[in-house]
N, C-alpha and C. Protein backbone atom coordinates (compact mmCIF):
# COMPACT_ATOMS: atom_id res chain seq x y z
N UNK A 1 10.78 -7.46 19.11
CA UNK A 1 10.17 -6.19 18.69
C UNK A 1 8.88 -5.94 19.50
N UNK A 2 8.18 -7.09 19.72
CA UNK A 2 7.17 -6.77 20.82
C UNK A 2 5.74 -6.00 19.86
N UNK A 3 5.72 -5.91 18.39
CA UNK A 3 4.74 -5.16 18.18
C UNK A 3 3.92 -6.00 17.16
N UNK A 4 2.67 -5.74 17.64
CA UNK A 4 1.64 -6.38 16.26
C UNK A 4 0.97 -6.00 15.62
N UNK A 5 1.56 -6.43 14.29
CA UNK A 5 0.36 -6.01 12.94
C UNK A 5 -0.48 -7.54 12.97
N UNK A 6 -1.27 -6.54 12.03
CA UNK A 6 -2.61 -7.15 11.88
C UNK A 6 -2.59 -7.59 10.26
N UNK A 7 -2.58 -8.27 9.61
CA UNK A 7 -2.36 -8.11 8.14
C UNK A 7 -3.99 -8.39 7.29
N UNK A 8 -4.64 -7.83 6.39
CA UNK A 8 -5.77 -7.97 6.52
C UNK A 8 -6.17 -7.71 4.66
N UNK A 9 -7.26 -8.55 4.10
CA UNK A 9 -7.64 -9.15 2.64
C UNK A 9 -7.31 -7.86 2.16
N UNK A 10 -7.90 -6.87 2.33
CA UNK A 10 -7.94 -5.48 1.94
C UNK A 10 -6.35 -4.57 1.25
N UNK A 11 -5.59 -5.72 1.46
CA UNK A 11 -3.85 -5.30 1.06
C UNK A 11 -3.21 -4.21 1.47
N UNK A 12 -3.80 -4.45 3.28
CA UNK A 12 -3.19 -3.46 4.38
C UNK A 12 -2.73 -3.81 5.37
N UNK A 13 -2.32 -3.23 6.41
CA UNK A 13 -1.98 -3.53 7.29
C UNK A 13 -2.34 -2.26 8.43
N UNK A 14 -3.24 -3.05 10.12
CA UNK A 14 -3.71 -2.16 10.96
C UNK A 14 -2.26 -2.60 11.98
N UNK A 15 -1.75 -1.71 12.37
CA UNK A 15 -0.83 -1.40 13.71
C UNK A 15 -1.65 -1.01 14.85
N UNK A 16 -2.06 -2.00 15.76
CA UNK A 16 -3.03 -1.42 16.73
C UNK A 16 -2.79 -0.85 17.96
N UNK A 17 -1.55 -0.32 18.25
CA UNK A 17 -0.14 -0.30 19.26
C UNK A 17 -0.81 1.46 18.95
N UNK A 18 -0.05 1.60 17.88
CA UNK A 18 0.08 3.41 17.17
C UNK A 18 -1.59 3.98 16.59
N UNK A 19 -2.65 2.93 16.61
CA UNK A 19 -4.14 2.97 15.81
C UNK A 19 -3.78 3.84 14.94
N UNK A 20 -3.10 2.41 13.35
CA UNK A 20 -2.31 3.48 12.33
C UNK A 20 -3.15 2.28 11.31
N UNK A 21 -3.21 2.94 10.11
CA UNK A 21 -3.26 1.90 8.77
C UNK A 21 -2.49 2.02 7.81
N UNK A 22 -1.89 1.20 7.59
CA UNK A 22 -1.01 0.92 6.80
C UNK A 22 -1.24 0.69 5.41
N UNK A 23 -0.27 1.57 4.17
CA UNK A 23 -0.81 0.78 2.90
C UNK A 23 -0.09 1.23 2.24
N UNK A 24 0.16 0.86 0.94
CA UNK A 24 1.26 1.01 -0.15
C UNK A 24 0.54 1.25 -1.53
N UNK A 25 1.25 1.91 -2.36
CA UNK A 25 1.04 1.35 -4.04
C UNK A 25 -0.15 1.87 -4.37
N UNK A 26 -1.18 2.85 -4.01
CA UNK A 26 -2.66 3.07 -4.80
C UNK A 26 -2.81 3.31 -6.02
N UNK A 27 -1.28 3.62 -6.80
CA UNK A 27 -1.43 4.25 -8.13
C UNK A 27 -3.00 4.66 -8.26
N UNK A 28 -3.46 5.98 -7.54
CA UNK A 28 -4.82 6.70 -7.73
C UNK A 28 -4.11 7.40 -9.39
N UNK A 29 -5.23 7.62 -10.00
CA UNK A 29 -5.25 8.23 -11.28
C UNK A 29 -4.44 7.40 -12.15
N UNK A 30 -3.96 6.64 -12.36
CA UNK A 30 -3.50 5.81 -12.97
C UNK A 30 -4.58 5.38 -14.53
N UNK A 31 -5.78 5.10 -14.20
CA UNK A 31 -6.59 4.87 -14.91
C UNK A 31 -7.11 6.14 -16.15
N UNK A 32 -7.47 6.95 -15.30
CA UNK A 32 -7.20 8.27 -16.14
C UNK A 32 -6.25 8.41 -17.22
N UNK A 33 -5.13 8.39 -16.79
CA UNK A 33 -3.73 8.45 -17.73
C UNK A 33 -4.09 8.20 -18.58
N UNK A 34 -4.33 6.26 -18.56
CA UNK A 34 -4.10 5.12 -19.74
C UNK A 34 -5.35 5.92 -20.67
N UNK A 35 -6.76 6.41 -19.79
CA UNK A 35 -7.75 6.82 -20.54
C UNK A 35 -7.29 7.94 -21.78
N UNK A 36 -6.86 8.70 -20.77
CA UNK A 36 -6.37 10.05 -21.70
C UNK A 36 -5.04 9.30 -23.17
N UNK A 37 -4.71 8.52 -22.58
CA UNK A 37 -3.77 7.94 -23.62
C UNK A 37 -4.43 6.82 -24.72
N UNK A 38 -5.78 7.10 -24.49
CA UNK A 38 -6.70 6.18 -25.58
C UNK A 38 -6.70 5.00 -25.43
N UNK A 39 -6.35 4.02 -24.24
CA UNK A 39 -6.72 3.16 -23.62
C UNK A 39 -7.73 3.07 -22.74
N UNK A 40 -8.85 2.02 -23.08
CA UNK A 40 -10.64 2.45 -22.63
C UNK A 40 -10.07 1.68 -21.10
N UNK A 41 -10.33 2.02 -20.19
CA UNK A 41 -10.25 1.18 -19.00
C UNK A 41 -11.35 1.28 -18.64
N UNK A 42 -12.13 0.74 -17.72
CA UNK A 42 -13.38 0.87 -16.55
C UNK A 42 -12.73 2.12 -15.65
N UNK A 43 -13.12 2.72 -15.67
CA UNK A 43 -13.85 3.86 -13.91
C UNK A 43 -14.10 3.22 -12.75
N UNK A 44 -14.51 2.09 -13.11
CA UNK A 44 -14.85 0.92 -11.71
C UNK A 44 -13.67 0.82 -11.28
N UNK A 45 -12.58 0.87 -11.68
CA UNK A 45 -10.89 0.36 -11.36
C UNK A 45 -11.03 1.07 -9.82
N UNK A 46 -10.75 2.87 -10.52
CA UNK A 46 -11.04 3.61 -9.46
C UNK A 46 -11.77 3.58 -8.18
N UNK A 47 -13.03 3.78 -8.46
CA UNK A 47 -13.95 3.16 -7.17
C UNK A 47 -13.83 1.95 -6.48
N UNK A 48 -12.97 1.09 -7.02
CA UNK A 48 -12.68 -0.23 -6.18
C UNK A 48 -12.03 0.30 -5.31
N UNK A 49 -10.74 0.89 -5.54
CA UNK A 49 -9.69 1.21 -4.63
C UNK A 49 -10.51 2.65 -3.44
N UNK A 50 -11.21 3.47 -3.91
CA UNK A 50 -11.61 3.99 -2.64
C UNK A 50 -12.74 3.39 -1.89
N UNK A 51 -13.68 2.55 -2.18
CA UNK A 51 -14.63 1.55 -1.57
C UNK A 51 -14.07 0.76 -0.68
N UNK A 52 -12.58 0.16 -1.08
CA UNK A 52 -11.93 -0.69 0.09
C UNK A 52 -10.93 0.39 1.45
N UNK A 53 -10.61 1.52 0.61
CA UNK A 53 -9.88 2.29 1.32
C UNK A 53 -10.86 2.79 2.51
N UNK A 54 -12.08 3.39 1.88
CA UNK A 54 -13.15 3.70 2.81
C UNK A 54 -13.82 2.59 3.69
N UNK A 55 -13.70 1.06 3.03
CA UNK A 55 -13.98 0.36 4.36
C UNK A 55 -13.34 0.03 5.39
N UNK A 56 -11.71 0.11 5.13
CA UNK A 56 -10.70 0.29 6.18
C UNK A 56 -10.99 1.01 7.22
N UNK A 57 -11.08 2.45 6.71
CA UNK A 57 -10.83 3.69 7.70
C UNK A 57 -12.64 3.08 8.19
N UNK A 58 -13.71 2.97 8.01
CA UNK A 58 -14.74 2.89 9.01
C UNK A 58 -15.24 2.15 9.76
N UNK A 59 -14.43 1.16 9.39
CA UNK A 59 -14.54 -0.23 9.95
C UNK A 59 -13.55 -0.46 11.26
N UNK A 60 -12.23 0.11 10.51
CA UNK A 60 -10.81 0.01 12.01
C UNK A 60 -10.60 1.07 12.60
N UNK A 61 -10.95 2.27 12.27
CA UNK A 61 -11.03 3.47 12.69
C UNK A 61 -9.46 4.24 13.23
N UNK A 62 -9.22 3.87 12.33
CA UNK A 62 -7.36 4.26 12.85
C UNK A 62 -7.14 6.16 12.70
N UNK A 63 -6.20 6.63 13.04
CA UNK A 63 -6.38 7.58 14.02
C UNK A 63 -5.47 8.24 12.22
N UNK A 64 -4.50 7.54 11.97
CA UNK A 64 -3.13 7.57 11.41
C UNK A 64 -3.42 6.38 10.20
N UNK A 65 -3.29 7.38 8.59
CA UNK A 65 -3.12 6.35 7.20
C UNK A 65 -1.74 6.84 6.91
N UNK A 66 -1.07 5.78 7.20
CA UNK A 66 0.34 5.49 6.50
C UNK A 66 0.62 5.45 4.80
N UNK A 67 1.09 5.79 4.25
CA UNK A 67 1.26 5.30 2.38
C UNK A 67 1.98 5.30 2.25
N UNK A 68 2.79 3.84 1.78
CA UNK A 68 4.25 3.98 1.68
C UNK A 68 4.35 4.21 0.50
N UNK A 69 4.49 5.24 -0.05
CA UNK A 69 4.40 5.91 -1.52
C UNK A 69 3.45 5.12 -2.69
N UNK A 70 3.94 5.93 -3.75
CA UNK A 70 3.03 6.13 -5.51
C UNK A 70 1.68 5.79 -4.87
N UNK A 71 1.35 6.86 -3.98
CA UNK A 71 -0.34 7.12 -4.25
C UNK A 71 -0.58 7.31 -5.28
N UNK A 72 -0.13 8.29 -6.15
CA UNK A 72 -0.88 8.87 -7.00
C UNK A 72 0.15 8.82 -8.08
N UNK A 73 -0.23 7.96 -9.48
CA UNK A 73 0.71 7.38 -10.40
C UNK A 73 1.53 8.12 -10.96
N UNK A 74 1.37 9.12 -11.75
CA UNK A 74 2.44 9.70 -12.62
C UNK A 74 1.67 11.51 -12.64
N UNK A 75 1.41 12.09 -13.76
CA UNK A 75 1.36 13.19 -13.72
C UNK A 75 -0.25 13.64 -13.55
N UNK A 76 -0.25 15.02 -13.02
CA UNK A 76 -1.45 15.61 -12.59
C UNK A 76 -2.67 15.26 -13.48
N UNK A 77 -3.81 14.92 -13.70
CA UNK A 77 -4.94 14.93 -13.35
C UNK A 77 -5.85 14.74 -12.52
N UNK A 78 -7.43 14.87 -12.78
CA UNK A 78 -9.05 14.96 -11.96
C UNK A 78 -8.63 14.35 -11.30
N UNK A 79 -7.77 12.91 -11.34
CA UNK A 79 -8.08 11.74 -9.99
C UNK A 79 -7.56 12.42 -8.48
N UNK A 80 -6.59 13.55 -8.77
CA UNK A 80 -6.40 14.06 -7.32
C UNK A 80 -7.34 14.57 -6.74
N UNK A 81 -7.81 15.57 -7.73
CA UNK A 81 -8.94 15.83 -6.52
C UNK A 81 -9.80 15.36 -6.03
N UNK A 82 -9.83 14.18 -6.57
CA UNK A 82 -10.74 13.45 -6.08
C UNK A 82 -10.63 12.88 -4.58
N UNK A 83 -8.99 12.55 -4.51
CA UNK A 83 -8.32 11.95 -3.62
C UNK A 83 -8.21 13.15 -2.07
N UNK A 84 -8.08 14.42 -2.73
CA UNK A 84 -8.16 15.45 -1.36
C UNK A 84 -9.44 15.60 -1.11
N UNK A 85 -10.99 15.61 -2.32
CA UNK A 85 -12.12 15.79 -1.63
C UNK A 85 -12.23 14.29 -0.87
N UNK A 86 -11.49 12.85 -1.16
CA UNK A 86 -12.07 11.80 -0.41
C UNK A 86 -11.30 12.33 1.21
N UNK A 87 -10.21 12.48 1.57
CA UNK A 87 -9.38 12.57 2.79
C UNK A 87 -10.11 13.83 3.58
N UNK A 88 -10.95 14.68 3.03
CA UNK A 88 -11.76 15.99 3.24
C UNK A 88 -12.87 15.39 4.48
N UNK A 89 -13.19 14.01 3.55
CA UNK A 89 -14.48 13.84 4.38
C UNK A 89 -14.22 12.72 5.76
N UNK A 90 -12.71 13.39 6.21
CA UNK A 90 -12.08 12.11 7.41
C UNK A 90 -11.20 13.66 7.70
N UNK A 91 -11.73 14.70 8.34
CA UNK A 91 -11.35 15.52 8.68
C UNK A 91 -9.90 15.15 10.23
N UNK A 92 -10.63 14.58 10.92
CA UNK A 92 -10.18 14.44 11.95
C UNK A 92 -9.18 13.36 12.07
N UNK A 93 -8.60 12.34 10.87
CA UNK A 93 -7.80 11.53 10.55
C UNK A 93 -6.24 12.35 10.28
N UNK A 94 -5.31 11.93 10.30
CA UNK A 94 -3.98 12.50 9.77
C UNK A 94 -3.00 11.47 8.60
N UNK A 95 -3.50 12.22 7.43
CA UNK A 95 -3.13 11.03 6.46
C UNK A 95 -1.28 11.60 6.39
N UNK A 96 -0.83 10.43 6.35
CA UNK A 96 0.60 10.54 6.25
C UNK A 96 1.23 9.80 4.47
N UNK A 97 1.99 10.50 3.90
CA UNK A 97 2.57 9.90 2.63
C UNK A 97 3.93 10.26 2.39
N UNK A 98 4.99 8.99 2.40
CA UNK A 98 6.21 8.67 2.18
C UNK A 98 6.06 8.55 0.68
N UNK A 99 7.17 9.98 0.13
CA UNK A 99 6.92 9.48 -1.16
C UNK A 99 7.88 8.62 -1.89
N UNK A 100 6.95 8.17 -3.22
CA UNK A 100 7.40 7.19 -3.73
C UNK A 100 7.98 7.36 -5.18
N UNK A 101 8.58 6.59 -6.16
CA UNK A 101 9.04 7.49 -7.17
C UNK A 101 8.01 7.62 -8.33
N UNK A 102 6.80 7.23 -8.19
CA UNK A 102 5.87 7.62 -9.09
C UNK A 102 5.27 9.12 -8.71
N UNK A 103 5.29 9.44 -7.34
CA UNK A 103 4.76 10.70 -6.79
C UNK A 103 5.44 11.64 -7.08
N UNK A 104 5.06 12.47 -7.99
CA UNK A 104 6.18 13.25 -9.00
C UNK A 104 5.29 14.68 -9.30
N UNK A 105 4.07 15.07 -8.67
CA UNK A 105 3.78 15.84 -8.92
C UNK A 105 4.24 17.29 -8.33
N UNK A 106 3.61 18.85 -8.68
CA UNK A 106 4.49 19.50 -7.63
C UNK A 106 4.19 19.26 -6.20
N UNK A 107 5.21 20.23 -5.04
CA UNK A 107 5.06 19.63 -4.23
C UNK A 107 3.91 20.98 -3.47
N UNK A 108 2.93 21.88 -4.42
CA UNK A 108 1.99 22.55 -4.00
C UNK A 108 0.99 22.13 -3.98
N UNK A 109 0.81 20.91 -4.67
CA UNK A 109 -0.40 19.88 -5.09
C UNK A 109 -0.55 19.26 -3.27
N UNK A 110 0.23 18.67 -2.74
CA UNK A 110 0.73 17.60 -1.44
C UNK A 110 -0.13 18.66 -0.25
N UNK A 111 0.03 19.90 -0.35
CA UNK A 111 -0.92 20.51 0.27
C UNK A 111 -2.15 20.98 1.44
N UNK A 112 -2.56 19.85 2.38
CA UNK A 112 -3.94 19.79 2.23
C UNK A 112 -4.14 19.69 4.12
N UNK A 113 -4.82 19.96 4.78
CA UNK A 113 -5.28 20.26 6.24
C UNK A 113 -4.57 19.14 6.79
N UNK A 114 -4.84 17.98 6.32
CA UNK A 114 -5.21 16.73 7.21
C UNK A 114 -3.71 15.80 6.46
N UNK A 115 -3.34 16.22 5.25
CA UNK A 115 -1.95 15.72 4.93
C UNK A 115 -0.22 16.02 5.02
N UNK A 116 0.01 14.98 5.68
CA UNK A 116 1.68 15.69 6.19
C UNK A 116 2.92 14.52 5.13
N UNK A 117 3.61 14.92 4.36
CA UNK A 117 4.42 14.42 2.99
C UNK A 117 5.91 14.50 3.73
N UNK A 118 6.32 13.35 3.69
CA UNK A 118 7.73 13.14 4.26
C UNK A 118 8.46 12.45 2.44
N UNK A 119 9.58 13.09 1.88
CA UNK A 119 10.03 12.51 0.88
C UNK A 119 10.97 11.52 0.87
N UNK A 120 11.64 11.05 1.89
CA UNK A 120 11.81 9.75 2.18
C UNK A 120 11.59 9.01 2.84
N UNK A 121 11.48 8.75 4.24
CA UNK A 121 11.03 8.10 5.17
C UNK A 121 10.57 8.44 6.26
N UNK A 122 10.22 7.73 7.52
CA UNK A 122 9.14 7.95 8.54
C UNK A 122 9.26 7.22 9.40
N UNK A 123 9.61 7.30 10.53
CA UNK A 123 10.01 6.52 11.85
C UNK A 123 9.09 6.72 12.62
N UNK A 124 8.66 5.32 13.14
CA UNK A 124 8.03 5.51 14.49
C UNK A 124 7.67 4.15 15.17
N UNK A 125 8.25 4.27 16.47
CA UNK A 125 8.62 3.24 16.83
C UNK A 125 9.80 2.36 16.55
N UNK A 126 9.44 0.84 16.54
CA UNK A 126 10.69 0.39 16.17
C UNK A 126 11.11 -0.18 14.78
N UNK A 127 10.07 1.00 13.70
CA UNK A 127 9.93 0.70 12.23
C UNK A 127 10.28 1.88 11.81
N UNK A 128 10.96 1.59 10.22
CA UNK A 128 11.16 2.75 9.45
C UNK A 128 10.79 2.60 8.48
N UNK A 129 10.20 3.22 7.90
CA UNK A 129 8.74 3.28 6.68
C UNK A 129 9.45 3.53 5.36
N UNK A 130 9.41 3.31 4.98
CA UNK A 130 9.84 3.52 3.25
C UNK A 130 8.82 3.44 2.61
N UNK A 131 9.68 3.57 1.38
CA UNK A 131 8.90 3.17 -0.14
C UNK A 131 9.48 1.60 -0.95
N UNK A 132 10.88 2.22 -1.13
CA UNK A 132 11.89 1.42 -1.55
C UNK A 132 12.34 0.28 -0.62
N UNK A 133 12.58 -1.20 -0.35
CA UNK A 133 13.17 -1.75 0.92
C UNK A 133 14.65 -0.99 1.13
N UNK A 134 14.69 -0.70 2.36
CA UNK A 134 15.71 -0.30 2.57
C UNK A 134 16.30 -0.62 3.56
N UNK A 135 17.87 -0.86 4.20
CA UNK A 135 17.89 -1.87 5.36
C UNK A 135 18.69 -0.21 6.48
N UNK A 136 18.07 -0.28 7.20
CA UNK A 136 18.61 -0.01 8.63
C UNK A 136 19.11 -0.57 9.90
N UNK A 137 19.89 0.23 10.44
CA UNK A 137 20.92 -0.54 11.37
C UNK A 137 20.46 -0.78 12.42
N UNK A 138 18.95 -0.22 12.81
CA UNK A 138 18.30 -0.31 14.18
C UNK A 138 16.89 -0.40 14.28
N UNK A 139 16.21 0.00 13.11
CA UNK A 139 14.63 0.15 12.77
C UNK A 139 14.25 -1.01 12.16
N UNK A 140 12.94 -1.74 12.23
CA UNK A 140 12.51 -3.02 11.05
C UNK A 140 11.94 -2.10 10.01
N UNK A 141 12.63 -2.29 8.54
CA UNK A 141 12.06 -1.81 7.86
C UNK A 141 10.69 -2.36 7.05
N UNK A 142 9.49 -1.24 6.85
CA UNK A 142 8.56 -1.56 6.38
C UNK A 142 8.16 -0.75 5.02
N UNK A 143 7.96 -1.44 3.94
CA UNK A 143 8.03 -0.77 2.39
C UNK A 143 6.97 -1.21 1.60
N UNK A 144 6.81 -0.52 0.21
CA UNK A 144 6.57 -1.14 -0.58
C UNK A 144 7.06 -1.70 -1.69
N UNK A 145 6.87 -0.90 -3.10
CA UNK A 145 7.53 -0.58 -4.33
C UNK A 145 7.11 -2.21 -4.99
N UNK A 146 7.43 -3.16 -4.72
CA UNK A 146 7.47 -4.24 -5.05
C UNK A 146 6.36 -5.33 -5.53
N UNK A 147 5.48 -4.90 -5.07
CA UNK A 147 4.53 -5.54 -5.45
C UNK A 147 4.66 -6.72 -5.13
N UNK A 148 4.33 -7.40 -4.45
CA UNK A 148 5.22 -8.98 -4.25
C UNK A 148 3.70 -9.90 -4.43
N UNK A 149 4.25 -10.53 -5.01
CA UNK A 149 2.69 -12.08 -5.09
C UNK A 149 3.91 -13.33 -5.26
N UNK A 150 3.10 -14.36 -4.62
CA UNK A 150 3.91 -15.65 -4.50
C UNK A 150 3.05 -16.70 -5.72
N UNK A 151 3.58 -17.47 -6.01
CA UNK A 151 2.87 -18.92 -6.89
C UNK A 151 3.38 -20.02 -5.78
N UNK A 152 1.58 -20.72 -5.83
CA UNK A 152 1.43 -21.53 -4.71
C UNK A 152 1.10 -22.93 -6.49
N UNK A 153 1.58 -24.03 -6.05
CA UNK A 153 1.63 -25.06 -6.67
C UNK A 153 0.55 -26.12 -6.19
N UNK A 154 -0.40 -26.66 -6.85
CA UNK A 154 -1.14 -27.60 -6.20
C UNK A 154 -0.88 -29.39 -6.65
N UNK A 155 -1.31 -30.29 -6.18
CA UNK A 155 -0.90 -31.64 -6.46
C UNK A 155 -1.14 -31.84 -7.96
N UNK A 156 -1.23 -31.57 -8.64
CA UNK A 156 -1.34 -31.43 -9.95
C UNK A 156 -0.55 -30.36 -10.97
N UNK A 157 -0.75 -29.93 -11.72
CA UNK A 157 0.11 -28.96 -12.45
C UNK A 157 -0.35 -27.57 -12.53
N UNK A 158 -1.73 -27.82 -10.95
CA UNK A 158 -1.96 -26.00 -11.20
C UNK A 158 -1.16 -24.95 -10.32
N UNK A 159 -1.18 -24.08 -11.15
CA UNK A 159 -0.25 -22.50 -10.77
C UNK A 159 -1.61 -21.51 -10.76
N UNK A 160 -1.10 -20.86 -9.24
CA UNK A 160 -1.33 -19.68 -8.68
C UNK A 160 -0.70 -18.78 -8.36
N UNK A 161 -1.19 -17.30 -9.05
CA UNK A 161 -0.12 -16.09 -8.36
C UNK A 161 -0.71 -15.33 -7.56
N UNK A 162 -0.90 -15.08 -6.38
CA UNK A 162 -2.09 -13.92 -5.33
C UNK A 162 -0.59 -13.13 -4.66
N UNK A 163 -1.40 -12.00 -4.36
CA UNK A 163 -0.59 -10.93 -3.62
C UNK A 163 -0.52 -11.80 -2.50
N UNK A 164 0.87 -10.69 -2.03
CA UNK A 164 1.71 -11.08 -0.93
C UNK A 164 1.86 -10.44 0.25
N UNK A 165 2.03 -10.32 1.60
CA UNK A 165 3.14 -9.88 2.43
C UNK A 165 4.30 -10.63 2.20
N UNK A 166 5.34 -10.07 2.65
CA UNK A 166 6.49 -10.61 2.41
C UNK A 166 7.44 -10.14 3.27
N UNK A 167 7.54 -11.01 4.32
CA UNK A 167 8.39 -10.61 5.60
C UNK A 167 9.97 -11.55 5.93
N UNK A 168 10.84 -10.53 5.65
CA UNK A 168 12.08 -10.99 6.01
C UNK A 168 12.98 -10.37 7.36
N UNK A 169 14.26 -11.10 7.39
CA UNK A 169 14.40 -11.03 8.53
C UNK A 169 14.88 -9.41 8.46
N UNK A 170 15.09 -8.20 7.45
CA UNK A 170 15.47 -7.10 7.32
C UNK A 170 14.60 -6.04 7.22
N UNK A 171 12.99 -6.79 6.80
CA UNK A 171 11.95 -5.46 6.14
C UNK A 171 10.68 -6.68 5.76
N UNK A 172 9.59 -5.76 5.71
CA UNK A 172 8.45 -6.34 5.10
C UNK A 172 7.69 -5.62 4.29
N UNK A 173 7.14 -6.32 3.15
CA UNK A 173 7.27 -5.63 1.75
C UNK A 173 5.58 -6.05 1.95
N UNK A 174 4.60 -5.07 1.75
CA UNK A 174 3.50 -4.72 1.56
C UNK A 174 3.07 -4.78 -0.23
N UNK A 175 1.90 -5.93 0.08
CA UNK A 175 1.36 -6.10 -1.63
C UNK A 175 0.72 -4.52 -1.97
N UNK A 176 0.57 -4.38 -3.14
CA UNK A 176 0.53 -3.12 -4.12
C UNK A 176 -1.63 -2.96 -3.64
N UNK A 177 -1.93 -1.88 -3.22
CA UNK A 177 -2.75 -1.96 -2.99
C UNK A 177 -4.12 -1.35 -3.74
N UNK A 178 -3.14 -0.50 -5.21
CA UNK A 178 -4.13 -0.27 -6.09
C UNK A 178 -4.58 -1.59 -6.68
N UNK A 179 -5.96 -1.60 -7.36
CA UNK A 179 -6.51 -2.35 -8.15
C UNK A 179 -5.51 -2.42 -9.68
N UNK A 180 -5.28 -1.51 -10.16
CA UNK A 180 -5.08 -1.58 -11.10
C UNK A 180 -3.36 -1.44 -11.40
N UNK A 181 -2.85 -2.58 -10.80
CA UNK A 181 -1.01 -2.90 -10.81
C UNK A 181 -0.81 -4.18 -10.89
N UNK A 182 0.53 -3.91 -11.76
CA UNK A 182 1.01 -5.30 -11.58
C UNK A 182 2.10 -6.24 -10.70
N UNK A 183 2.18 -7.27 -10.46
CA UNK A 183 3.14 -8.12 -9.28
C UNK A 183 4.22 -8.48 -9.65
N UNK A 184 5.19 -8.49 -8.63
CA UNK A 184 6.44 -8.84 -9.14
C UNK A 184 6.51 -10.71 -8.07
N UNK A 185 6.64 -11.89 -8.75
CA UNK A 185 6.86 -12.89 -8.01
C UNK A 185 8.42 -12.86 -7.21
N UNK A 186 7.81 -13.13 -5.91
CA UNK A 186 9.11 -13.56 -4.92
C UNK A 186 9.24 -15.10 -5.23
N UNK A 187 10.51 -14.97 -4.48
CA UNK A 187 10.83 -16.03 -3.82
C UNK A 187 11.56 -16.11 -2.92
N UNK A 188 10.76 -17.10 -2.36
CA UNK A 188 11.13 -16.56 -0.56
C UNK A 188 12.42 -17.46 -0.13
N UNK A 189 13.16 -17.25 1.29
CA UNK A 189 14.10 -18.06 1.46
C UNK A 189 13.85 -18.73 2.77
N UNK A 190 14.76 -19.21 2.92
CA UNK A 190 14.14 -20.72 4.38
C UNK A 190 13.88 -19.57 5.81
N UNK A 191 14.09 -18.12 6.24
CA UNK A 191 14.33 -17.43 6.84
C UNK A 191 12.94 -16.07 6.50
N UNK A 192 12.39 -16.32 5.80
CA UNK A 192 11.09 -15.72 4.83
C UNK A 192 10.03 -16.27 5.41
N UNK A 193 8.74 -15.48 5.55
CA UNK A 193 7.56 -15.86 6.16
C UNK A 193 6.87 -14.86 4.95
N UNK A 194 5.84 -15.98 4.13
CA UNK A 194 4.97 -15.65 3.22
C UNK A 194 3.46 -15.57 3.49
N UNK A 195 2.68 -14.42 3.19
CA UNK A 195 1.43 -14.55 3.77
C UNK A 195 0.58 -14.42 2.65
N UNK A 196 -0.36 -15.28 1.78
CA UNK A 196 -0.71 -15.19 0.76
C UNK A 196 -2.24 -14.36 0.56
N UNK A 197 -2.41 -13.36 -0.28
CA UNK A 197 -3.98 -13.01 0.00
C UNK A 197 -4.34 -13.72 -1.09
N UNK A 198 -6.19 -14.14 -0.09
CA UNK A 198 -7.33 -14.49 -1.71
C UNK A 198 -8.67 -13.53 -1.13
N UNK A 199 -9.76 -13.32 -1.70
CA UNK A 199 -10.87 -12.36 -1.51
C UNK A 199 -10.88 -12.29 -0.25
N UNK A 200 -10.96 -12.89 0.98
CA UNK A 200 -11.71 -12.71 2.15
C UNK A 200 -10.71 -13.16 3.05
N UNK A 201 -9.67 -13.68 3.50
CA UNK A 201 -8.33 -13.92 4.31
C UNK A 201 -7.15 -13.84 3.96
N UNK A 202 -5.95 -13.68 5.14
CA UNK A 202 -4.74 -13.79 4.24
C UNK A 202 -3.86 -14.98 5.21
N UNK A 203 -3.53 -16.30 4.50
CA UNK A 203 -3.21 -17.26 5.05
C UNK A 203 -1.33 -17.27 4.34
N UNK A 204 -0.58 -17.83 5.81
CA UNK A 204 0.58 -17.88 5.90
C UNK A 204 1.05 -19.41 4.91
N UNK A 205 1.58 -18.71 3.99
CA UNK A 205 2.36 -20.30 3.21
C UNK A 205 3.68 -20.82 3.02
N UNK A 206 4.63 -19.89 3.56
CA UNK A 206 5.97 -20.13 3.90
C UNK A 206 6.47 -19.45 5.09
């Protein structure tokens, strides 16, 4: 394939070939919901996820934000706009979003200068972008949906679960990059390359 990602703590991925960033899963507004549904959450949830999103884009400066769908969790509220005034202030960026099946709002909302909405997939190069893994006959597929975290075992009886990449020989499944989601455990096979995140690196464990 000849191409390299970069895989990085932040639960992204920079393509430095295309100067693209890669990312999955933000469930933005998500928090809201549970609020409005009388579940107290923190507001901090929120601001985590655009504090890291915003240190991506100023730090790697990528040209092109990839989302392999459910940016934005379930039905309309405030948190969007929040999300078009944040992409407002990266005028000159071209945010791209493959949607996902949480992205369910209308499609007059999707809208916006700097955003272009493909409802299933997205080719470029020698990858085809999803949401869902999906296998193609000629593209490496790259997805999310899954949430993937591995349990790493230590000489004793302790258990760990940290987000994942999760690269097989068909597709590679991008950890969930909102704060506020939950993981689905893999398990990988002898043909599987596992890359485990903790706060500050992401080290290969299968």
């Amino acid at each position: 394939m000849g191409e390299t990602l970069t895989l990085l703590p932040e639960k992204a991925i920079i393509w430095s070939k295309n100067n693209m960033l890669i990312l999955a899963d933000l469930h933005l507004g998500k928090v809201t919901h549970f609020r409005k549904n009388g579940i107290p959450l923190p507001k901090q949830v929120e601001k985590d996820n655009y504090d890291r999103f915003s240190y991506l884009i100023l730090n790697y400066h990528p040209e092109v934000i990839l989302i392999l769908g459910d940016l934005f969790h379930s039905h309309y509220n405030d948190e969007w706009e929040a999300f078009l005034n944040f992409i407002s202030l990266f005028p000159k960026k071209e945010f791209i979003l493959v949607k996902g099946n949480h992205d369910i709002l209308d499609k007059k909302k999707y809208l916006g200068p700097n955003l272009t909405v493909y409802n299933e997939d997205f080719q470029s190069g020698p990858f085809h972008f999803t949401h869902h893994p999906e296998k193609h006959e000629h593209l490496y597929n790259i997805c999310g949906h899954i949430h993937p975290s591995v349990r790493l075992r230590g000489k004793g009886l302790q258990r760990l679960n940290l987000p994942c990449f999760y690269f097989s020989i068909e597709s590679a499944v991008l950890p969930a990059f909102g704060s506020f989601t939950g993981t689905y455990r893999v398990e990988p096979k002898k043909t599987d390359e596992i890359y485990a995140i903790t706060e500050k690196q992401v080290i290969q464990v299968y």
